[in-house]
PDB file of N, CA and C in Angstrom:
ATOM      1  N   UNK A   1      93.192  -0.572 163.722  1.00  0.00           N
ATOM      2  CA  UNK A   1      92.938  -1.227 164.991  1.00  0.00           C
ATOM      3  C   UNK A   1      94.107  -2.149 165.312  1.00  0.00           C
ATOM      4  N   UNK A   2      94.581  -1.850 166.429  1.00  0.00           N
ATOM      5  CA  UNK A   2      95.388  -3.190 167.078  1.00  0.00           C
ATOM      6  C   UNK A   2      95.348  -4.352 166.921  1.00  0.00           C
ATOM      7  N   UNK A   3      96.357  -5.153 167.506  1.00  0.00           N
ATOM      8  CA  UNK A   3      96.152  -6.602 167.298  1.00  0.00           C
ATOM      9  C   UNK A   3      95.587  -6.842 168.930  1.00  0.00           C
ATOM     10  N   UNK A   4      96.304  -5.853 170.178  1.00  0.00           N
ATOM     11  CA  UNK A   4      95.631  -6.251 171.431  1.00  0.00           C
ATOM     12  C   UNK A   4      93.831  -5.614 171.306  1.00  0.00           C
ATOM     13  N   UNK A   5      93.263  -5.201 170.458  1.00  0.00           N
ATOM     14  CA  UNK A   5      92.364  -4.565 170.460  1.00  0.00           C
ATOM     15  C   UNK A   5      91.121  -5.999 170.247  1.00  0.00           C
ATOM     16  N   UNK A   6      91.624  -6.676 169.098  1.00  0.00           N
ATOM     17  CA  UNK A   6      91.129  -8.049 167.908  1.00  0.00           C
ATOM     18  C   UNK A   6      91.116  -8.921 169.160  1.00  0.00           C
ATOM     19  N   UNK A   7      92.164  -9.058 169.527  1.00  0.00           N
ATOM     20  CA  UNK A   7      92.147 -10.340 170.698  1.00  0.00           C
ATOM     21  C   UNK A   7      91.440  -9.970 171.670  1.00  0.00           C
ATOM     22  N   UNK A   8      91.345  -8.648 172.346  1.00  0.00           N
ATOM     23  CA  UNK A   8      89.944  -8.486 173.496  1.00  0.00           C
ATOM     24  C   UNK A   8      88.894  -8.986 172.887  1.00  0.00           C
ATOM     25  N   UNK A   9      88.436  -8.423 171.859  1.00  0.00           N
ATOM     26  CA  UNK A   9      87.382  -8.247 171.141  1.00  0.00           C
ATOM     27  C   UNK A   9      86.597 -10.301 171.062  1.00  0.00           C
ATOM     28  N   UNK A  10      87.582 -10.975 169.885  1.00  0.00           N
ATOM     29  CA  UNK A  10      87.443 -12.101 170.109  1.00  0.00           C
ATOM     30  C   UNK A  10      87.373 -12.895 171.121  1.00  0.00           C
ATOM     31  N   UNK A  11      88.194 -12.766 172.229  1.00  0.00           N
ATOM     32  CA  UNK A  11      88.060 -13.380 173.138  1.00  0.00           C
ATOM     33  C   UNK A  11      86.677 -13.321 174.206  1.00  0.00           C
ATOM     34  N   UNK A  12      86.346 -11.873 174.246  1.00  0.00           N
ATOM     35  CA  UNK A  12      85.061 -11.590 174.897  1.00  0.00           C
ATOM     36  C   UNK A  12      83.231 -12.498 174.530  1.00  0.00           C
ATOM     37  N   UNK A  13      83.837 -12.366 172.513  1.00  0.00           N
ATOM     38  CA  UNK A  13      82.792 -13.136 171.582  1.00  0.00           C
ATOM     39  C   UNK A  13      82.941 -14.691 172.422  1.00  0.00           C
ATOM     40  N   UNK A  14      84.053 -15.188 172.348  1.00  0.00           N
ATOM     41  CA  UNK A  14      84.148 -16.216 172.592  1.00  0.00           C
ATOM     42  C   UNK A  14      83.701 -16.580 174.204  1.00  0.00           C
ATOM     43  N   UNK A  15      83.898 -15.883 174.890  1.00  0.00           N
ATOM     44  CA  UNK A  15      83.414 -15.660 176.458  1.00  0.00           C
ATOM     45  C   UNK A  15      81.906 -16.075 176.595  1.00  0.00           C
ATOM     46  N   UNK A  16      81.356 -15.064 176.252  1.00  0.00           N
ATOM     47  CA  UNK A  16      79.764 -14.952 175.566  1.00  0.00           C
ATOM     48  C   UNK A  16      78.798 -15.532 175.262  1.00  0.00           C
ATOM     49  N   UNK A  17      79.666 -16.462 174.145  1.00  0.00           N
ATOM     50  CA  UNK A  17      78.953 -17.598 173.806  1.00  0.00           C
ATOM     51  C   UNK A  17      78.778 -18.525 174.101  1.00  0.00           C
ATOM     52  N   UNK A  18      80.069 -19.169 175.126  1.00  0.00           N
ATOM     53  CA  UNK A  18      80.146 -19.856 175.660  1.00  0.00           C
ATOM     54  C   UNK A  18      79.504 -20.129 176.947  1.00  0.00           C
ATOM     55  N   UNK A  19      79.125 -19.006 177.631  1.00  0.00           N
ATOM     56  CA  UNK A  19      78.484 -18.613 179.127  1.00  0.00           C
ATOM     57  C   UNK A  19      77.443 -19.028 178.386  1.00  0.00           C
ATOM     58  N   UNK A  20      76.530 -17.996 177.692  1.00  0.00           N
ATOM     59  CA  UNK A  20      75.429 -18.276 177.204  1.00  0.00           C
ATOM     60  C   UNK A  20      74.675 -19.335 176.939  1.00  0.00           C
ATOM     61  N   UNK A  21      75.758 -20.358 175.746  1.00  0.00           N
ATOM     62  CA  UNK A  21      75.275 -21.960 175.729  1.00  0.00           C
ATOM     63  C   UNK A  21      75.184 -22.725 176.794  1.00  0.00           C
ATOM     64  N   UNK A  22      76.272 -22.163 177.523  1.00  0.00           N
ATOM     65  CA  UNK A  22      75.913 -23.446 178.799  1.00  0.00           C
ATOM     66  C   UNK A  22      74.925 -23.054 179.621  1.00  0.00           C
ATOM     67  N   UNK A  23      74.179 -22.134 179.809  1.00  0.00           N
ATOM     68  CA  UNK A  23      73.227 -21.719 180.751  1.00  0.00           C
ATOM     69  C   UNK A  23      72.007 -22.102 180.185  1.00  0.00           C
ATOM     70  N   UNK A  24      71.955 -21.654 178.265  1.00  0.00           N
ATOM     71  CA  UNK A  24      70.685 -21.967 177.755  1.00  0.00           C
ATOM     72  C   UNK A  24      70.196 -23.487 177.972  1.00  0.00           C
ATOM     73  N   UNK A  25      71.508 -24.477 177.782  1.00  0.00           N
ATOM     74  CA  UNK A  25      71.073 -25.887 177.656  1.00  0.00           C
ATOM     75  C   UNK A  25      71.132 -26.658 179.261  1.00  0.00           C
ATOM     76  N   UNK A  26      71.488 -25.863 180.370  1.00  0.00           N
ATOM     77  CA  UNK A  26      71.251 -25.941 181.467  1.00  0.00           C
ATOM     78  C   UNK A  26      70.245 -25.976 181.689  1.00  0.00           C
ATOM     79  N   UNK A  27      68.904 -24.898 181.056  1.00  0.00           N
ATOM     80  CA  UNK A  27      67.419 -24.419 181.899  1.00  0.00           C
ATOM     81  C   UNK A  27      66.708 -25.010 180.909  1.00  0.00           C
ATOM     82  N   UNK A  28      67.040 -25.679 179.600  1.00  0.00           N
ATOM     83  CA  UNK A  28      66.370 -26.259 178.915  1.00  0.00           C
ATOM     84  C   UNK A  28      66.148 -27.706 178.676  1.00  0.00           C
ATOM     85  N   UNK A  29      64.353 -27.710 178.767  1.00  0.00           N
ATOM     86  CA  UNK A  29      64.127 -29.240 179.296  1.00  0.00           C
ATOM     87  C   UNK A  29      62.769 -29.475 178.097  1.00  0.00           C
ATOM     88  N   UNK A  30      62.426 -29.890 177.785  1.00  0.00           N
ATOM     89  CA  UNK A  30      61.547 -30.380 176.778  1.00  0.00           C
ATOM     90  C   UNK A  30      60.797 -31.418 177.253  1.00  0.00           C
ATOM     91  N   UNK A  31      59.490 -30.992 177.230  1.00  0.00           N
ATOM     92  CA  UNK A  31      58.690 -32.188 177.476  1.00  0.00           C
ATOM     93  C   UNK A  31      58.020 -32.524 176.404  1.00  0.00           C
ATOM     94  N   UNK A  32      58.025 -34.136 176.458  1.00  0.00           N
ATOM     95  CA  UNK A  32      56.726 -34.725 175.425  1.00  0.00           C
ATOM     96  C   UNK A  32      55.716 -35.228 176.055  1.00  0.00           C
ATOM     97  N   UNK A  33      54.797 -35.081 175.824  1.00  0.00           N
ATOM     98  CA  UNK A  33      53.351 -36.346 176.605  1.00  0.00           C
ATOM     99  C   UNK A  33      53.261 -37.781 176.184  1.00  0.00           C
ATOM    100  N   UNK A  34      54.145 -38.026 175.020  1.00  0.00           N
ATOM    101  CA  UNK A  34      53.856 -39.483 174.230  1.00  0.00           C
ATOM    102  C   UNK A  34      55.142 -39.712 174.670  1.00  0.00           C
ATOM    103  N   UNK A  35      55.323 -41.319 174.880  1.00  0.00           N
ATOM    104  CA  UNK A  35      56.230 -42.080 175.149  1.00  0.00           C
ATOM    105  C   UNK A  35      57.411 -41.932 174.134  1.00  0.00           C
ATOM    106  N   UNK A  36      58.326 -42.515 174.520  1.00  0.00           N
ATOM    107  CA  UNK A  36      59.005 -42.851 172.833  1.00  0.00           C
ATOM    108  C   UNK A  36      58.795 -44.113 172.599  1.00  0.00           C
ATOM    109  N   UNK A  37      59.119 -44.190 171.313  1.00  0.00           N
ATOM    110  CA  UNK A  37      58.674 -45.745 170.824  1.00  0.00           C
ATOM    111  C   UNK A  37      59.819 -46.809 171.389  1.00  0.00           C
ATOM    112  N   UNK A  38      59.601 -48.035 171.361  1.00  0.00           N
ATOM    113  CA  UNK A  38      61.201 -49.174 171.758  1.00  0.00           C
ATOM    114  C   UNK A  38      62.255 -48.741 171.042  1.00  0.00           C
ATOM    115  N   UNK A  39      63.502 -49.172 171.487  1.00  0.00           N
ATOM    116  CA  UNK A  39      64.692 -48.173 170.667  1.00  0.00           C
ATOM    117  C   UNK A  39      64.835 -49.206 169.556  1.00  0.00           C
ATOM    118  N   UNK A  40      65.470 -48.825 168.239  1.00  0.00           N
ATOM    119  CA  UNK A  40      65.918 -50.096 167.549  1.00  0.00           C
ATOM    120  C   UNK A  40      66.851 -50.467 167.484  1.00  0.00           C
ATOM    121  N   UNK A  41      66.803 -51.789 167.041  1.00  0.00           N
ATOM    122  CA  UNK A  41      68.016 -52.910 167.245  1.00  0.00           C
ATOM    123  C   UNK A  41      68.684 -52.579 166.046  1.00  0.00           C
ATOM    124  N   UNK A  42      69.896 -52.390 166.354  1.00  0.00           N
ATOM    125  CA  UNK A  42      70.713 -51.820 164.864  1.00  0.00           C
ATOM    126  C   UNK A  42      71.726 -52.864 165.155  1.00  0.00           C
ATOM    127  N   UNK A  43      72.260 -52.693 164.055  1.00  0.00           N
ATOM    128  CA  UNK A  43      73.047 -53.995 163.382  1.00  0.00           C
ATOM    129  C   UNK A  43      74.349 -53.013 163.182  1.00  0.00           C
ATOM    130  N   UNK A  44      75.343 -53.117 163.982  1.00  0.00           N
ATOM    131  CA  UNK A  44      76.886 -52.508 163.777  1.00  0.00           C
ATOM    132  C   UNK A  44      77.655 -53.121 162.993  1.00  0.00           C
ATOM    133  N   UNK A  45      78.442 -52.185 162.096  1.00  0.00           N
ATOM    134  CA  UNK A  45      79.755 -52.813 161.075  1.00  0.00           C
ATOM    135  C   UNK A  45      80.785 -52.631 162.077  1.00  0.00           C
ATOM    136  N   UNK A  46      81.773 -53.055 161.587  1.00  0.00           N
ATOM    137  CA  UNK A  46      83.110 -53.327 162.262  1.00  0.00           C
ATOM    138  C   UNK A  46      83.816 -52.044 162.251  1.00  0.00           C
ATOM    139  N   UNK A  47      84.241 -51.813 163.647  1.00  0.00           N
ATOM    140  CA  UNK A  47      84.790 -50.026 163.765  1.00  0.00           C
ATOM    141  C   UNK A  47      85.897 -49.846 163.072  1.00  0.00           C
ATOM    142  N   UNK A  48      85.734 -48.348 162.212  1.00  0.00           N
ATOM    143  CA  UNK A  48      86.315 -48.391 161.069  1.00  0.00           C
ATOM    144  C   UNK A  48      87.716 -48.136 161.448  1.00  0.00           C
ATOM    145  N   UNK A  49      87.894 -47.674 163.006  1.00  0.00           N
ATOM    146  CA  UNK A  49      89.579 -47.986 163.334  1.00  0.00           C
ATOM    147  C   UNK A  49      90.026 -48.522 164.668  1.00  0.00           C
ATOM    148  N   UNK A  50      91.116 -48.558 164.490  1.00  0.00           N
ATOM    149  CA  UNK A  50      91.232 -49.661 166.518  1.00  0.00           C
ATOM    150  C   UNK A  50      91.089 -48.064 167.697  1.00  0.00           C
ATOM    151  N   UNK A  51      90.438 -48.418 168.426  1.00  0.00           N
ATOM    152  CA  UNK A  51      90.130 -47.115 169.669  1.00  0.00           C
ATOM    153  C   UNK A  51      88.687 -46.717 169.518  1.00  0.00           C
ATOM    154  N   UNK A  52      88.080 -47.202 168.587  1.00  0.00           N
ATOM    155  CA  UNK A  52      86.495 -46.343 168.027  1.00  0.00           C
ATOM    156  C   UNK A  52      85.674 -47.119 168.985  1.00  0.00           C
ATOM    157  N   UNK A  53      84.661 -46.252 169.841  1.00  0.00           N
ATOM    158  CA  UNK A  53      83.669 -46.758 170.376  1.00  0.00           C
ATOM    159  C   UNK A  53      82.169 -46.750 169.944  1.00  0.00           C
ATOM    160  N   UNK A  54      81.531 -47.459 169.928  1.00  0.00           N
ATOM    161  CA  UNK A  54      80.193 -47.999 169.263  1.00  0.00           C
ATOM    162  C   UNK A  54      78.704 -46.806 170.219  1.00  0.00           C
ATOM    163  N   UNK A  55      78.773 -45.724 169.715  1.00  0.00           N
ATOM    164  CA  UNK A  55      77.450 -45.226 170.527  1.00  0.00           C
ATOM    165  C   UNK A  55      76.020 -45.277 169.612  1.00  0.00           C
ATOM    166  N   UNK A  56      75.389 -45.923 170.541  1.00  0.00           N
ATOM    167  CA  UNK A  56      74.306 -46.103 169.785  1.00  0.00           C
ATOM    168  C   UNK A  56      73.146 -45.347 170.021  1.00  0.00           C
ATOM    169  N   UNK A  57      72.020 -45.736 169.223  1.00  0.00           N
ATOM    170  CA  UNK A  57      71.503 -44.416 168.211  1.00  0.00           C
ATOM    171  C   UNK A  57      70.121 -44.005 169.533  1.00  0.00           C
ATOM    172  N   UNK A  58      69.434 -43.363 169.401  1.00  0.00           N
ATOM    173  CA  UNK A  58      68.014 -42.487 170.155  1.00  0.00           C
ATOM    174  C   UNK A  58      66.811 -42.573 169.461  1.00  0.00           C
ATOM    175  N   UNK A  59      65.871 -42.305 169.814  1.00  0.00           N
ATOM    176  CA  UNK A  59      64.890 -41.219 169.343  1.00  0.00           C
ATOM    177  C   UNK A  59      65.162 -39.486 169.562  1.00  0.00           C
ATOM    178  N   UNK A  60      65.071 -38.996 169.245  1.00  0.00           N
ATOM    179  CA  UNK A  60      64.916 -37.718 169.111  1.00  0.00           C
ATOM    180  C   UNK A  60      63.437 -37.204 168.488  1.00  0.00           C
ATOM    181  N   UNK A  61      63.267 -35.852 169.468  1.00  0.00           N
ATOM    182  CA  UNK A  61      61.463 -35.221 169.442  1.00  0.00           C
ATOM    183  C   UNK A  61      62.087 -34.330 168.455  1.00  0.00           C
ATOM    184  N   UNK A  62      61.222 -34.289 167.777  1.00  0.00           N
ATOM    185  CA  UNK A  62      61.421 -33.209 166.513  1.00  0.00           C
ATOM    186  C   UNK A  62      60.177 -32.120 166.232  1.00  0.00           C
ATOM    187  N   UNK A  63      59.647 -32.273 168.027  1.00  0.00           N
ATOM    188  CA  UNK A  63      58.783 -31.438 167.822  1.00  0.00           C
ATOM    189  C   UNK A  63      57.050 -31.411 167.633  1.00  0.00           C
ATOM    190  N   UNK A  64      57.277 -32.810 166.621  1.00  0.00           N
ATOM    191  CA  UNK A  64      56.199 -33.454 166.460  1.00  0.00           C
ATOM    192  C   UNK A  64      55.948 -34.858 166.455  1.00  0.00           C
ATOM    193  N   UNK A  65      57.197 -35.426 166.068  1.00  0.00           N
ATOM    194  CA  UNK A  65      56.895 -36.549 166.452  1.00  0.00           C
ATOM    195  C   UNK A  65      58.582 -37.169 166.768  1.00  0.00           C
ATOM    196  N   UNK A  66      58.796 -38.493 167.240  1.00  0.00           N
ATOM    197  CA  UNK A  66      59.742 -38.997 167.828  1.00  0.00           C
ATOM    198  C   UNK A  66      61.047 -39.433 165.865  1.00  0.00           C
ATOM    199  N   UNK A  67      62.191 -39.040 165.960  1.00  0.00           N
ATOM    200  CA  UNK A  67      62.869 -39.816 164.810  1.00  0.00           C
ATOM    201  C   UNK A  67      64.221 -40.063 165.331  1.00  0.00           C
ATOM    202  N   UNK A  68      64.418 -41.614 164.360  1.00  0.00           N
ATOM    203  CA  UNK A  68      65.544 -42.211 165.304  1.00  0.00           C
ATOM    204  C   UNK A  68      66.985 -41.560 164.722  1.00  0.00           C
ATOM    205  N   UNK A  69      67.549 -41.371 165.441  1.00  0.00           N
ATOM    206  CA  UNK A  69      69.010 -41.040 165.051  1.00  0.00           C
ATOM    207  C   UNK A  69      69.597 -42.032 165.089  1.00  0.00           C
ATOM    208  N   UNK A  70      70.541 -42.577 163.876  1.00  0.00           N
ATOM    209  CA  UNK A  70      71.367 -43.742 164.298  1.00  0.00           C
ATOM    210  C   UNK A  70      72.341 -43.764 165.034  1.00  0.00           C
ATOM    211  N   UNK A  71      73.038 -44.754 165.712  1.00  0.00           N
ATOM    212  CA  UNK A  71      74.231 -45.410 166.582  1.00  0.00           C
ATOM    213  C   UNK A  71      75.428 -44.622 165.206  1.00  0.00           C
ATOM    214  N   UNK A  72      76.621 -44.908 165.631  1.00  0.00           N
ATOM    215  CA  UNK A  72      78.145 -44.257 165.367  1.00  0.00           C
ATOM    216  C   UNK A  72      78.914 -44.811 166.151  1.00  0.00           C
ATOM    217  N   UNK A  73      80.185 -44.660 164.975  1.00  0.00           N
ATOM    218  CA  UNK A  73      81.175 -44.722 165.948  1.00  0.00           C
ATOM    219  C   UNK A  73      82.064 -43.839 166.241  1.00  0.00           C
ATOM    220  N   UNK A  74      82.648 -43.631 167.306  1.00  0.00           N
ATOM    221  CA  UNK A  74      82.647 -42.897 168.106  1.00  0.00           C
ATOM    222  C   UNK A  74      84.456 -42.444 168.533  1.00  0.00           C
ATOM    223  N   UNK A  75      85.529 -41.793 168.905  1.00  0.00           N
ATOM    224  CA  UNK A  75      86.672 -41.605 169.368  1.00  0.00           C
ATOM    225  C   UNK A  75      86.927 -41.144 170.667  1.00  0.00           C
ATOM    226  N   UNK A  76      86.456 -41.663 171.807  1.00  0.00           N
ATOM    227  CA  UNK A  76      86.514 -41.350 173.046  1.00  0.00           C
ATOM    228  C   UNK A  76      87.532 -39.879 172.811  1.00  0.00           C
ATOM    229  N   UNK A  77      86.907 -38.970 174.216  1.00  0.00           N
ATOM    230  CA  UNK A  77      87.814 -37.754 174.339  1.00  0.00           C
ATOM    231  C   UNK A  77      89.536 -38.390 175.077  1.00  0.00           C
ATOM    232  N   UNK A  78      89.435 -39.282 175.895  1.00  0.00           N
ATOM    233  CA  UNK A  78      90.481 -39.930 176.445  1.00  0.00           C
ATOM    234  C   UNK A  78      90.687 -41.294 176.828  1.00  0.00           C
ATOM    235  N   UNK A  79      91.565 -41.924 177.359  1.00  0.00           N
ATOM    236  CA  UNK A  79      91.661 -43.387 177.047  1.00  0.00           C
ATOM    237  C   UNK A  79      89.918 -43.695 178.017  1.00  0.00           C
ATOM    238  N   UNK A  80      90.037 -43.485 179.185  1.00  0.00           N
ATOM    239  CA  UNK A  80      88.652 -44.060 180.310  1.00  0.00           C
ATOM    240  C   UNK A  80      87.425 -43.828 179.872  1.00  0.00           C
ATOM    241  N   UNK A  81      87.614 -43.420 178.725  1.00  0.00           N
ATOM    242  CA  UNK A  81      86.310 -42.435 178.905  1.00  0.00           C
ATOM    243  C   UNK A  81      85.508 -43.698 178.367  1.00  0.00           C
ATOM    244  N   UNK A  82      84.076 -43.357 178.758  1.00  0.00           N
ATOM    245  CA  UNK A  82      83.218 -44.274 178.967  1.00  0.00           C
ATOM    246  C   UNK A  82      81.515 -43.825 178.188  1.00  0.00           C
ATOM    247  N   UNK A  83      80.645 -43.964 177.057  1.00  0.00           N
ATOM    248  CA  UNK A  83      79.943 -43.612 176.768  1.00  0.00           C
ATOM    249  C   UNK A  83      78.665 -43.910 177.454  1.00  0.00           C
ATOM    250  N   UNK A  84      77.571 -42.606 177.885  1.00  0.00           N
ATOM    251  CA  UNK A  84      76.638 -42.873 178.476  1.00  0.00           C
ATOM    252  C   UNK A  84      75.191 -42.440 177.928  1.00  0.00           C
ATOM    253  N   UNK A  85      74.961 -43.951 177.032  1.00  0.00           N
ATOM    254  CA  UNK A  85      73.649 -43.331 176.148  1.00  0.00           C
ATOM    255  C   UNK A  85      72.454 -42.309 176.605  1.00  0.00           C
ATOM    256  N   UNK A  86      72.137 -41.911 175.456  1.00  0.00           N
ATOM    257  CA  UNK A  86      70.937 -40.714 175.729  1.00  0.00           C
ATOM    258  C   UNK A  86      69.790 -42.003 176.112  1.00  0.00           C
ATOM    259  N   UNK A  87      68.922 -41.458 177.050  1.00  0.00           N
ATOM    260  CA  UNK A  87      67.501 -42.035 178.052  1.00  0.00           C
ATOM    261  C   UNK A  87      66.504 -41.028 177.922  1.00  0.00           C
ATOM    262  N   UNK A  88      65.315 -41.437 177.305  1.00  0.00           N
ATOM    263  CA  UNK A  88      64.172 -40.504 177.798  1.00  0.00           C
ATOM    264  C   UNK A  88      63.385 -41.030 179.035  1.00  0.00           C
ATOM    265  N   UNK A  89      63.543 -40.137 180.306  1.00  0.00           N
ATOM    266  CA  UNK A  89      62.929 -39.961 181.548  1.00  0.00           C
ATOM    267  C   UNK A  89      61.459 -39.747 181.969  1.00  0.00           C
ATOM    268  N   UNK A  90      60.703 -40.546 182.367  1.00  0.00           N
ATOM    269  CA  UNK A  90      59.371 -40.092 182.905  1.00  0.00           C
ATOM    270  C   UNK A  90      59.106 -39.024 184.100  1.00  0.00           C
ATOM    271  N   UNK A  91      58.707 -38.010 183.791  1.00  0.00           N
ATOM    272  CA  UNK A  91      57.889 -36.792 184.897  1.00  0.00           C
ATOM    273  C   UNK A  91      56.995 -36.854 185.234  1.00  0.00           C
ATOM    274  N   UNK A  92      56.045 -37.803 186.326  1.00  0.00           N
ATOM    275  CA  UNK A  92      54.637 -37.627 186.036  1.00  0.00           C
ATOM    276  C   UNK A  92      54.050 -36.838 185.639  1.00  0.00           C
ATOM    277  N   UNK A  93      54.338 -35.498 186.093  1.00  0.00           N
ATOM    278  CA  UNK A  93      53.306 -34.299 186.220  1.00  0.00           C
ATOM    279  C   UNK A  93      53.640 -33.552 184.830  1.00  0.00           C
ATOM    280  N   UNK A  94      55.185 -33.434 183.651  1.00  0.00           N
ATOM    281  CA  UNK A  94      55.094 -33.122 182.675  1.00  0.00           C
ATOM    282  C   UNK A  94      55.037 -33.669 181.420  1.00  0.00           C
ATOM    283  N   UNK A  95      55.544 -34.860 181.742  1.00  0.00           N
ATOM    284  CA  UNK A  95      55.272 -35.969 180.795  1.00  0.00           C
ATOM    285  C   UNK A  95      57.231 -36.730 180.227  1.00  0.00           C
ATOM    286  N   UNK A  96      57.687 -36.963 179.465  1.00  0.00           N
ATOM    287  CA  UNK A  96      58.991 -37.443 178.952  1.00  0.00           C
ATOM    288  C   UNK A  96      59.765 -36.360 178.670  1.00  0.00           C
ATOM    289  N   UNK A  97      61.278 -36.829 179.375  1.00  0.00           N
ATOM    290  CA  UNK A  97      62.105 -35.526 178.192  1.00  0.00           C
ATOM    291  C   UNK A  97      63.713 -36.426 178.386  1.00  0.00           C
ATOM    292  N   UNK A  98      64.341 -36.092 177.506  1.00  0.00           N
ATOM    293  CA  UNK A  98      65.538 -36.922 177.215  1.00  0.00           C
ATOM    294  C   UNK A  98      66.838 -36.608 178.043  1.00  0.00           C
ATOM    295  N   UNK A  99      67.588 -37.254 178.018  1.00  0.00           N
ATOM    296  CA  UNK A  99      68.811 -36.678 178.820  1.00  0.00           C
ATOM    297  C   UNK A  99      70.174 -37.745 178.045  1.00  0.00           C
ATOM    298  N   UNK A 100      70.622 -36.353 177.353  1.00  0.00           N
ATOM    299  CA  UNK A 100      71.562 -36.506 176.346  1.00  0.00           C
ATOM    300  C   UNK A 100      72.567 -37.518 176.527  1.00  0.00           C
ATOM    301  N   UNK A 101      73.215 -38.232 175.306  1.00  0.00           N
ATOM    302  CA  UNK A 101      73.589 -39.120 175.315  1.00  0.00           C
ATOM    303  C   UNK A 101      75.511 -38.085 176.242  1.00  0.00           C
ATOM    304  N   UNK A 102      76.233 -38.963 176.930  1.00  0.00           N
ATOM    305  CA  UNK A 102      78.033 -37.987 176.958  1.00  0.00           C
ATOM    306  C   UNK A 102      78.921 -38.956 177.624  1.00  0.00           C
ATOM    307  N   UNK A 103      80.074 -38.399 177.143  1.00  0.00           N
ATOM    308  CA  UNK A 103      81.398 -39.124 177.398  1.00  0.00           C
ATOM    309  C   UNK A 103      81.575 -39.107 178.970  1.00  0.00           C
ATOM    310  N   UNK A 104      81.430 -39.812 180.056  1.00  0.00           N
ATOM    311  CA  UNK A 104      81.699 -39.789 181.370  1.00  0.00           C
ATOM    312  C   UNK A 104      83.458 -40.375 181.998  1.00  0.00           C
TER     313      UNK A 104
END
């Protein structure tokens, strides 16, 4: 087999997957009926280098019940960039669902 054969080939995989993920996590929304609990107050160490930004931590549904993910630190994608914590949202009619923490 070719080498222009490998590179269609890969590149298409890579096409694929990529369409795919972004569409799946586009139409996907998760509801909970229970609140989440208050977020917790975490206690930050000193960023372990100069440029590191402090994102802090969630709940996350696991399905069954709410678990906290901790805060990090963080390397912005570029100098502006600006972190915009994850929020879980009220629906009346379906109940809570989160909206991911991202670099804006």
């Amino acid at each position: 087999m070719t080498f222009r054969f490998w590179k269609t080939a890969i590149g298409a995989v890579v096409l694929s997957a990529t369409l795919g993920a972004g569409a799946a996590s586009a139409a996907t929304r998760v509801y909970v009926r229970v609140a989440p609990p208050p977020l917790v107050v975490e206690t930050r160490v000193v960023a372990p280098a100069p440029g590191m930004v402090w994102v802090p931590g969630y709940h996350r549904w696991n399905g069954s019940a709410y678990v906290w993910v901790g805060g990090v630190w963080m390397r912005p994608p570029h100098a502006r960039a600006v972190w915009v914590p994850a929020r879980w949202v009220q629906d009346r009619r379906h109940g809570w669902y989160v909206v991911q923490g991202h670099w804006k």
